[in-house]
C-alpha atoms as a PDB file:
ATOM      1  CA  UNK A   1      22.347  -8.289  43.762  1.00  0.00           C
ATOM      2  CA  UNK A   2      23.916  -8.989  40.244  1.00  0.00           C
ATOM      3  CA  UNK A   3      27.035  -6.888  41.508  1.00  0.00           C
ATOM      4  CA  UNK A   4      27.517  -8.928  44.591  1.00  0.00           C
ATOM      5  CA  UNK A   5      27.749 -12.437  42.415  1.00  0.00           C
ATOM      6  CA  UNK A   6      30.192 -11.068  39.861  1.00  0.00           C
ATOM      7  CA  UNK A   7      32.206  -9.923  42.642  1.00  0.00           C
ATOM      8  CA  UNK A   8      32.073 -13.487  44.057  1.00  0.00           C
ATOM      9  CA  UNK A   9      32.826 -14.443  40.648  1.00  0.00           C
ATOM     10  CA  UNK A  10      35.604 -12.827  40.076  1.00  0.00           C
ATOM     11  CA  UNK A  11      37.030 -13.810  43.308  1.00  0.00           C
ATOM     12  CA  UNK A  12      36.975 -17.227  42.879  1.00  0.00           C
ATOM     13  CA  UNK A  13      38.500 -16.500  39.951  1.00  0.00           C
ATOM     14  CA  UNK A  14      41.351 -14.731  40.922  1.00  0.00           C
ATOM     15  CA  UNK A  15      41.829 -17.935  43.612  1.00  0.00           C
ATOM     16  CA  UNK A  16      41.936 -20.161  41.097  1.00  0.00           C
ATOM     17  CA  UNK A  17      44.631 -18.113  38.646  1.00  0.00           C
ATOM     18  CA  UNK A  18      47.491 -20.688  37.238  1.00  0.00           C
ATOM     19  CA  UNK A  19      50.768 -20.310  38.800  1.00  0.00           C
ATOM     20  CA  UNK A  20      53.790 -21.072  36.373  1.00  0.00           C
ATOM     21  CA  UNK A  21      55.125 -23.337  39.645  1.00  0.00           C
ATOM     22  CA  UNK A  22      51.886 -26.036  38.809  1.00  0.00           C
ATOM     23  CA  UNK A  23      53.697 -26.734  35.890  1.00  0.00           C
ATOM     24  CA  UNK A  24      57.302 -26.845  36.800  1.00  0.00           C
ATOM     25  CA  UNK A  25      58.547 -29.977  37.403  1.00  0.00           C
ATOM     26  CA  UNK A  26      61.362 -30.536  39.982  1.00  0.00           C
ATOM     27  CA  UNK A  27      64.526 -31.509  38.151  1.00  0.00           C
ATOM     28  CA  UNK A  28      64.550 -35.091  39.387  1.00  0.00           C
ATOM     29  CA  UNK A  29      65.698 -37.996  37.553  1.00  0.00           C
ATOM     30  CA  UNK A  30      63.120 -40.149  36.041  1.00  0.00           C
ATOM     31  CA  UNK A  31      65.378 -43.627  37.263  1.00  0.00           C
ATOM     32  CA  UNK A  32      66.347 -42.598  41.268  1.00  0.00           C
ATOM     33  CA  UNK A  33      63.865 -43.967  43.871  1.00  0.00           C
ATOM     34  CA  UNK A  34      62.997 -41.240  46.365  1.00  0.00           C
ATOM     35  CA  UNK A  35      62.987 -42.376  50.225  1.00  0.00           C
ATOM     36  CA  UNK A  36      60.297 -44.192  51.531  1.00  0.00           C
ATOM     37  CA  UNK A  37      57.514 -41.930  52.041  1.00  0.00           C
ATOM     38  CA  UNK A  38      58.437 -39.692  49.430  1.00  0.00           C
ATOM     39  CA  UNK A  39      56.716 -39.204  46.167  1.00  0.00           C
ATOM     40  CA  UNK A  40      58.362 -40.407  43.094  1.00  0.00           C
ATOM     41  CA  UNK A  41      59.037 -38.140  40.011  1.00  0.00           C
ATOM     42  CA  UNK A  42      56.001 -39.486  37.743  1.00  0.00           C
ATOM     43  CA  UNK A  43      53.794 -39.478  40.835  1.00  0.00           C
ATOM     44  CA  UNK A  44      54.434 -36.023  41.631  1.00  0.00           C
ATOM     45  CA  UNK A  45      53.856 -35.111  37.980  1.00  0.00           C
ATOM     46  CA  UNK A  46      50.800 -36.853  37.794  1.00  0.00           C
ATOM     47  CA  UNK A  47      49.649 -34.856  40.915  1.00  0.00           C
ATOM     48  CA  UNK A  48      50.725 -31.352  39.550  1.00  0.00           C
ATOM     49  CA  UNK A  49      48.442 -32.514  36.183  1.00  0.00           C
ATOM     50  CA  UNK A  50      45.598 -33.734  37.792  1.00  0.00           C
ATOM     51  CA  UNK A  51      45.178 -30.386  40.469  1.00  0.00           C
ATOM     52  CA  UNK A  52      45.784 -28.308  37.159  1.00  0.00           C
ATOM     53  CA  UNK A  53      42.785 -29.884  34.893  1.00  0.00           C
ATOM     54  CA  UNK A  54      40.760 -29.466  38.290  1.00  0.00           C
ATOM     55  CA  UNK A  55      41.273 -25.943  38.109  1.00  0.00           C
ATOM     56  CA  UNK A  56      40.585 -25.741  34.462  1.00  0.00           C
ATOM     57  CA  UNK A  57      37.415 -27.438  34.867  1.00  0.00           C
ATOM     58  CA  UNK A  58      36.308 -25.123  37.621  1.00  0.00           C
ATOM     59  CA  UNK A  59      37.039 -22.055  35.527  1.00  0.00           C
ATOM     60  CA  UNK A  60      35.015 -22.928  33.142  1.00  0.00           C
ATOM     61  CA  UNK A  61      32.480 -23.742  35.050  1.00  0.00           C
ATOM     62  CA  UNK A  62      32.716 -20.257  36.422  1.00  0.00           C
ATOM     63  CA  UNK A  63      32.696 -18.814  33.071  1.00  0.00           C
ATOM     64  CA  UNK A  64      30.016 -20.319  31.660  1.00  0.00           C
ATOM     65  CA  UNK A  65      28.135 -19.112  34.707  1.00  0.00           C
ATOM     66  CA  UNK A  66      29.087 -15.643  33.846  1.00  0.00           C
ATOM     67  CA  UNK A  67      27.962 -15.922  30.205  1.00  0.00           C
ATOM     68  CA  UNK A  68      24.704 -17.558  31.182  1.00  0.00           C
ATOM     69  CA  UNK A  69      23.482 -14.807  34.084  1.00  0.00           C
ATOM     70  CA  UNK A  70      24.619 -11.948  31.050  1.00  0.00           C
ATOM     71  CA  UNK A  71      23.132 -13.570  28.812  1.00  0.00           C
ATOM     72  CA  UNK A  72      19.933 -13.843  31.042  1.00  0.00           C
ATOM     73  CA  UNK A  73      20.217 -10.690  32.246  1.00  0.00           C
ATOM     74  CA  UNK A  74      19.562  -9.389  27.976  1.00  0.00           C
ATOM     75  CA  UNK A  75      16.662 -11.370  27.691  1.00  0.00           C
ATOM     76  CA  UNK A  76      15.075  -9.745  30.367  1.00  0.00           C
ATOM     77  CA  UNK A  77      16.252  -6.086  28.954  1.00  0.00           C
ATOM     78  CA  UNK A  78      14.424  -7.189  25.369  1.00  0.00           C
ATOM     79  CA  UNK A  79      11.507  -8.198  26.585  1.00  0.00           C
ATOM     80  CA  UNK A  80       8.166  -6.882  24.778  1.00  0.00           C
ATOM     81  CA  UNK A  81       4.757  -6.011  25.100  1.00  0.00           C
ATOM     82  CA  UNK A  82       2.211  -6.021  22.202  1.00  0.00           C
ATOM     83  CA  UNK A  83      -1.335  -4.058  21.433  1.00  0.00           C
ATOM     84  CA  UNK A  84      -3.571  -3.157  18.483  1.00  0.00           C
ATOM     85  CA  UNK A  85      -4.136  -0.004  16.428  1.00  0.00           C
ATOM     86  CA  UNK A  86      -7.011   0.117  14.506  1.00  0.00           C
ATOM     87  CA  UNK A  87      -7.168   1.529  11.139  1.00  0.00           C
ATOM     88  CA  UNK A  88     -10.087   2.919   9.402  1.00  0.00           C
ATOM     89  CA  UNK A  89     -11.557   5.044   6.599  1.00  0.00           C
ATOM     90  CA  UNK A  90     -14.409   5.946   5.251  1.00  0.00           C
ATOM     91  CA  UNK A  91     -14.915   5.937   1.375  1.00  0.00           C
ATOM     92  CA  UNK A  92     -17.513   8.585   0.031  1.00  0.00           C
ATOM     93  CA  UNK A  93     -19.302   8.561  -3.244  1.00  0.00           C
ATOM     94  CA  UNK A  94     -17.458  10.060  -6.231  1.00  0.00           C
ATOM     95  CA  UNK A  95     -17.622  10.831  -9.994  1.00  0.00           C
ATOM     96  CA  UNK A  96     -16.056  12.089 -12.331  1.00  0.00           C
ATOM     97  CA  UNK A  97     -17.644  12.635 -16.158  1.00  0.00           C
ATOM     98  CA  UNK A  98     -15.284  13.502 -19.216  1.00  0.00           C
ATOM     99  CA  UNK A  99     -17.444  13.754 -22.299  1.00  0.00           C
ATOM    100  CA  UNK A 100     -15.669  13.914 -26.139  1.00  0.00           C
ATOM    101  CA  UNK A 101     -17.358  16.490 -29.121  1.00  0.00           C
ATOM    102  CA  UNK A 102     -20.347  15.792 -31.137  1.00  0.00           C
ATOM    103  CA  UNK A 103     -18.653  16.706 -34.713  1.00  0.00           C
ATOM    104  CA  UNK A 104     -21.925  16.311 -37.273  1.00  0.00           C
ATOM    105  CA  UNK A 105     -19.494  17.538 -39.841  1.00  0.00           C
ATOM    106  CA  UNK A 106     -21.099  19.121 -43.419  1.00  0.00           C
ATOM    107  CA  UNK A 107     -24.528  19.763 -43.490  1.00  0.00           C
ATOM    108  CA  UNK A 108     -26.866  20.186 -46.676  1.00  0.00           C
ATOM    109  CA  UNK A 109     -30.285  20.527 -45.708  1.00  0.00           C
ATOM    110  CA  UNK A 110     -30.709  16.468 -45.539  1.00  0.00           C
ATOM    111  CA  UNK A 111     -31.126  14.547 -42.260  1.00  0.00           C
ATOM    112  CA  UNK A 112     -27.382  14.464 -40.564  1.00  0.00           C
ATOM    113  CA  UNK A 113     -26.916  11.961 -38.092  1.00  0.00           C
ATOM    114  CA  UNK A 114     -23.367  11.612 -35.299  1.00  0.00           C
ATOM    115  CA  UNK A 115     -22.677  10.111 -32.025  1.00  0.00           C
ATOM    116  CA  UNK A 116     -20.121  10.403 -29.879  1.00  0.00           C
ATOM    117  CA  UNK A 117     -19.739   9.686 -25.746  1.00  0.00           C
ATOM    118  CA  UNK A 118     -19.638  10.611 -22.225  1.00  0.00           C
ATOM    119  CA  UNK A 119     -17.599   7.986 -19.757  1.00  0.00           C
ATOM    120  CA  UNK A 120     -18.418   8.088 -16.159  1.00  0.00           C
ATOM    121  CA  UNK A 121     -16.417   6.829 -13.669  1.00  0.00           C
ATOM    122  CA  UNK A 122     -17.928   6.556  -9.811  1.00  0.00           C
ATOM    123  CA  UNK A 123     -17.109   4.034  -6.788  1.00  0.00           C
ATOM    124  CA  UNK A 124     -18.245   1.159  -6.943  1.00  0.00           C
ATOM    125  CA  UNK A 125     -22.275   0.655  -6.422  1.00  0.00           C
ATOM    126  CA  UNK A 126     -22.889   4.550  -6.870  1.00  0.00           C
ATOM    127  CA  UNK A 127     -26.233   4.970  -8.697  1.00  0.00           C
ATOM    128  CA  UNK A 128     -26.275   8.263 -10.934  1.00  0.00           C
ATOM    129  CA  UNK A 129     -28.061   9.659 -13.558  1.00  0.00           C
ATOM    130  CA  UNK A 130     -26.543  11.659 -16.340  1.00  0.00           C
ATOM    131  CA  UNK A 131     -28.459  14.719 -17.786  1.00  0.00           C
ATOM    132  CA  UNK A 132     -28.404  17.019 -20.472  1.00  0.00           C
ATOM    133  CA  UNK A 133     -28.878  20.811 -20.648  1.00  0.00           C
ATOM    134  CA  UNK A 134     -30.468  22.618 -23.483  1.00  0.00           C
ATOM    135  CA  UNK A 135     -27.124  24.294 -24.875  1.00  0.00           C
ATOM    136  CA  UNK A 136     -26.528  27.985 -25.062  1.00  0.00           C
ATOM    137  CA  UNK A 137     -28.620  29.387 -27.318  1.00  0.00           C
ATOM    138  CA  UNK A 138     -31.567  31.823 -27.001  1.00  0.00           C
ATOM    139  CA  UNK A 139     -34.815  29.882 -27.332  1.00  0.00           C
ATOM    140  CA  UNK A 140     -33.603  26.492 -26.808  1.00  0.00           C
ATOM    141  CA  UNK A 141     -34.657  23.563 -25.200  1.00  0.00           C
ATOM    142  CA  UNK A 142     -33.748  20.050 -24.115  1.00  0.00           C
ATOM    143  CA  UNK A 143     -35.816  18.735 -27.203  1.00  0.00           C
ATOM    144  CA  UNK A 144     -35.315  21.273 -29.466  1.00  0.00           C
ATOM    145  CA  UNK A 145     -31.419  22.193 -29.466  1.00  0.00           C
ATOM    146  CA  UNK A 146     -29.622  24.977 -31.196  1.00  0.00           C
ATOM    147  CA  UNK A 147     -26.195  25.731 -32.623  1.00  0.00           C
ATOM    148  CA  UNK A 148     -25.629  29.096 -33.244  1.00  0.00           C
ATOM    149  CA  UNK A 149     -23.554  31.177 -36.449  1.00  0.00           C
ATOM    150  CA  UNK A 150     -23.656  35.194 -35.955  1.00  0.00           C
ATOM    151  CA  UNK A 151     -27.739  35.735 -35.640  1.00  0.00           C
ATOM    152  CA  UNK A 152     -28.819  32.396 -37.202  1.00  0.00           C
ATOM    153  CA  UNK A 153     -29.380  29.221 -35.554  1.00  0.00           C
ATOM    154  CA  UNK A 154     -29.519  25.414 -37.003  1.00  0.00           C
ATOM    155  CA  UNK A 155     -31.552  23.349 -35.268  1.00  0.00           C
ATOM    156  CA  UNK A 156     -30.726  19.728 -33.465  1.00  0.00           C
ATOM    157  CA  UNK A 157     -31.712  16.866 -30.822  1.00  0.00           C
ATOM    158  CA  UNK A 158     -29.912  14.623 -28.501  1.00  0.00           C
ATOM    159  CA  UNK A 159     -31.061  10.708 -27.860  1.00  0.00           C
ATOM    160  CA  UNK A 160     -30.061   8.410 -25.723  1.00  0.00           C
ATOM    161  CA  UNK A 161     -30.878   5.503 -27.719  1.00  0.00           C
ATOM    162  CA  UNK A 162     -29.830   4.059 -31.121  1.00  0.00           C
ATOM    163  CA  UNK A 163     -33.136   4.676 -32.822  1.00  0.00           C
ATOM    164  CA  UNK A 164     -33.363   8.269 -31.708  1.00  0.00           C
ATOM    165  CA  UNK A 165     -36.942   8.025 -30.095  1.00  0.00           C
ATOM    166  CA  UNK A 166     -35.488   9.084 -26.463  1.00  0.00           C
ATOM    167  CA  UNK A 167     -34.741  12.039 -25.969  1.00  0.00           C
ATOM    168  CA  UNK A 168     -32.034  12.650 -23.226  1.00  0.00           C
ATOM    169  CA  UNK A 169     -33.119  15.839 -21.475  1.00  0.00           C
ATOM    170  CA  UNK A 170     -31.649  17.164 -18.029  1.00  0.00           C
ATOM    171  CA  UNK A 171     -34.674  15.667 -15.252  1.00  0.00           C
ATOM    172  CA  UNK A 172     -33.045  13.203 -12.981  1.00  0.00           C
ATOM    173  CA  UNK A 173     -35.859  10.419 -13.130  1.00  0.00           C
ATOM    174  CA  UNK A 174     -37.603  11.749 -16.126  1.00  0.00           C
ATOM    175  CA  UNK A 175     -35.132  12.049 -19.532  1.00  0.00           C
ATOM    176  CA  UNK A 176     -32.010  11.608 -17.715  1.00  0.00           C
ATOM    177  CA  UNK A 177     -29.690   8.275 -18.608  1.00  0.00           C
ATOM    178  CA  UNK A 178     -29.627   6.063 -15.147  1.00  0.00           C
ATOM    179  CA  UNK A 179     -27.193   4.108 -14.374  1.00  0.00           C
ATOM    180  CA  UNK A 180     -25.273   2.334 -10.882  1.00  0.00           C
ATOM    181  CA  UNK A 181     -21.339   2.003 -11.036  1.00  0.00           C
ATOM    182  CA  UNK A 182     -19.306  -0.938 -11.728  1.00  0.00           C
ATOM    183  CA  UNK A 183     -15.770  -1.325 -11.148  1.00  0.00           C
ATOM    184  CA  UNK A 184     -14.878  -0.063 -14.851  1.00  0.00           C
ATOM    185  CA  UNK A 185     -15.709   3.312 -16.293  1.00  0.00           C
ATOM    186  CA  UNK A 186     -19.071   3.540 -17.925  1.00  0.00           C
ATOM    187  CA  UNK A 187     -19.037   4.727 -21.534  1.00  0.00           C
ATOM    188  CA  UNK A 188     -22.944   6.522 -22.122  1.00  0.00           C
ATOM    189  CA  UNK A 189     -23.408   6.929 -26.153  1.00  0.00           C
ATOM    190  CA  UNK A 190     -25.346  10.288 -27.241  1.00  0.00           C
ATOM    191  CA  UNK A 191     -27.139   9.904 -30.845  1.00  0.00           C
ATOM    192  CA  UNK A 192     -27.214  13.059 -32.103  1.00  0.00           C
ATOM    193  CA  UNK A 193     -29.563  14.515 -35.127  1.00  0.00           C
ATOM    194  CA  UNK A 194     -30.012  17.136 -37.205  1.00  0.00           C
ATOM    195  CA  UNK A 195     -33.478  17.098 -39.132  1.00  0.00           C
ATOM    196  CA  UNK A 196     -33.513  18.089 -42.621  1.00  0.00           C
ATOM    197  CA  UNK A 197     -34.729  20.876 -44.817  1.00  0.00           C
ATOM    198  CA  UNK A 198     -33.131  23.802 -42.573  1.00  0.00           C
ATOM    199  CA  UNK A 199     -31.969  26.636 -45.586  1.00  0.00           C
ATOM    200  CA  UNK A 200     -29.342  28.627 -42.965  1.00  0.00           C
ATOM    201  CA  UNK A 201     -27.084  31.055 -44.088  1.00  0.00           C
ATOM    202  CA  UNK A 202     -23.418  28.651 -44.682  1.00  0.00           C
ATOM    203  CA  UNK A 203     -21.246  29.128 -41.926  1.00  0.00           C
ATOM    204  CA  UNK A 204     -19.842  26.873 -38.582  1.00  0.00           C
ATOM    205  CA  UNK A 205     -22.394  26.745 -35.998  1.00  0.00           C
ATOM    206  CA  UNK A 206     -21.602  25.707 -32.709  1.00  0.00           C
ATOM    207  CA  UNK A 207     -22.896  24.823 -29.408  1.00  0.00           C
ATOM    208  CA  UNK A 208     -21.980  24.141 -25.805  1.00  0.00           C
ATOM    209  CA  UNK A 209     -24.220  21.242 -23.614  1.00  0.00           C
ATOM    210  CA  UNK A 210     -22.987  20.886 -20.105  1.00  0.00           C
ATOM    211  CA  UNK A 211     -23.380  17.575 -19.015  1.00  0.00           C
ATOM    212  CA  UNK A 212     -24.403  16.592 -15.549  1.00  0.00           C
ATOM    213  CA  UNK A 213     -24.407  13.529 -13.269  1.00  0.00           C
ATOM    214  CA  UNK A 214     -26.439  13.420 -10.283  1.00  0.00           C
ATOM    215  CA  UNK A 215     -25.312  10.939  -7.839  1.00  0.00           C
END
């Protein structure tokens, strides 16, 4: 259908195509009066001028005709359609513990106290509880820690409070430290103690206590 009215188009076009003879002018004088009847020079000019901006005007009538059915033609071609995606995701409890070194540092048979801390990081509203095993050495246990040098062992305990009346053991619920998530890391303080009057052979005892959270 579109073909068949740009061939029209065209047509009328090509029917309406300027001749080089619509604006010739016969080379009358300006001054002689043609016969009765006839046409004088100015009113033949005027006639010439007037059939030539008719066929202007028609042309671009025609054009702009064109221009509008392309034009129309694109906005169909771009149309669009629209729907939704939905996007989802589910976000699962998480943590992650890092915990620094208890360094006591020199020890000389006199009550030796150090801290240091464990920083747990969970999402947000994640209730955990942060335990503490009994170390590595033979014989140990959660209230009665041991560091080890060679055969000998040097005695210790782990709190989870300032005054060093709680001991933190490993029991979720029982001597564990409790605590729910935030939106910033959690920073847990261990008071650590080692009683006095223990006459070990000198040396650099160690330990290792794993920590756990339970979430």
């Amino acid at each position: 259908m579109t073909f068949i009215f740009l061939a029209l188009i065209f047509t009328s076009l090509k029917m309406f195509t300027l001749r080089p003879e619509y604006f010739a002018l016969e080379p009358t004088i300006a001054v002689r009066i043609m016969l009765r009847g006839q046409e004088t020079f100015g009113n033949r000019y005027h006639r010439h001028k007037d059939k030539v901006e008719y066929m202007l005007n028609n042309k671009t009538r025609i054009m702009f005709s064109i221009a509008l059915l392309l034009s129309s033609q694109h906005a169909v071609q771009s149309a669009t359609t629209t729907t939704n995606m939905a996007v989802s995701a589910t976000v699962l409890s998480t943590c992650i513990v890092v915990a620094s070194p208890l360094a006591f540092g020199n020890y000389s048979a006199t009550q030796l106290d150090s801290t240091t801390t464990i920083i747990v990081t969970c999402t947000n509203g994640t209730a955990y509880k942060v335990g503490l095993n009994e170390g590595l050495a033979s014989g140990a246990t959660v209230t009665t820690r041991k560091m080890q040098f060679l055969t000998n062992t040097l005695n210790y305990s782990l709190y989870s409070d300032a005054g060093r009346t709680l001991n933190w053991g490993n029991t979720p619920g029982t001597d564990t430290v409790d605590a729910t998530a935030g939106l910033l890391p959690d920073t847990h303080t261990v008071y650590g103690r080692i009683p006095a009057d223990q006459y070990v052979t000198a040396g650099a005892y160690l330990d290792t206590v794993t920590v756990t959270v339970t979430y």
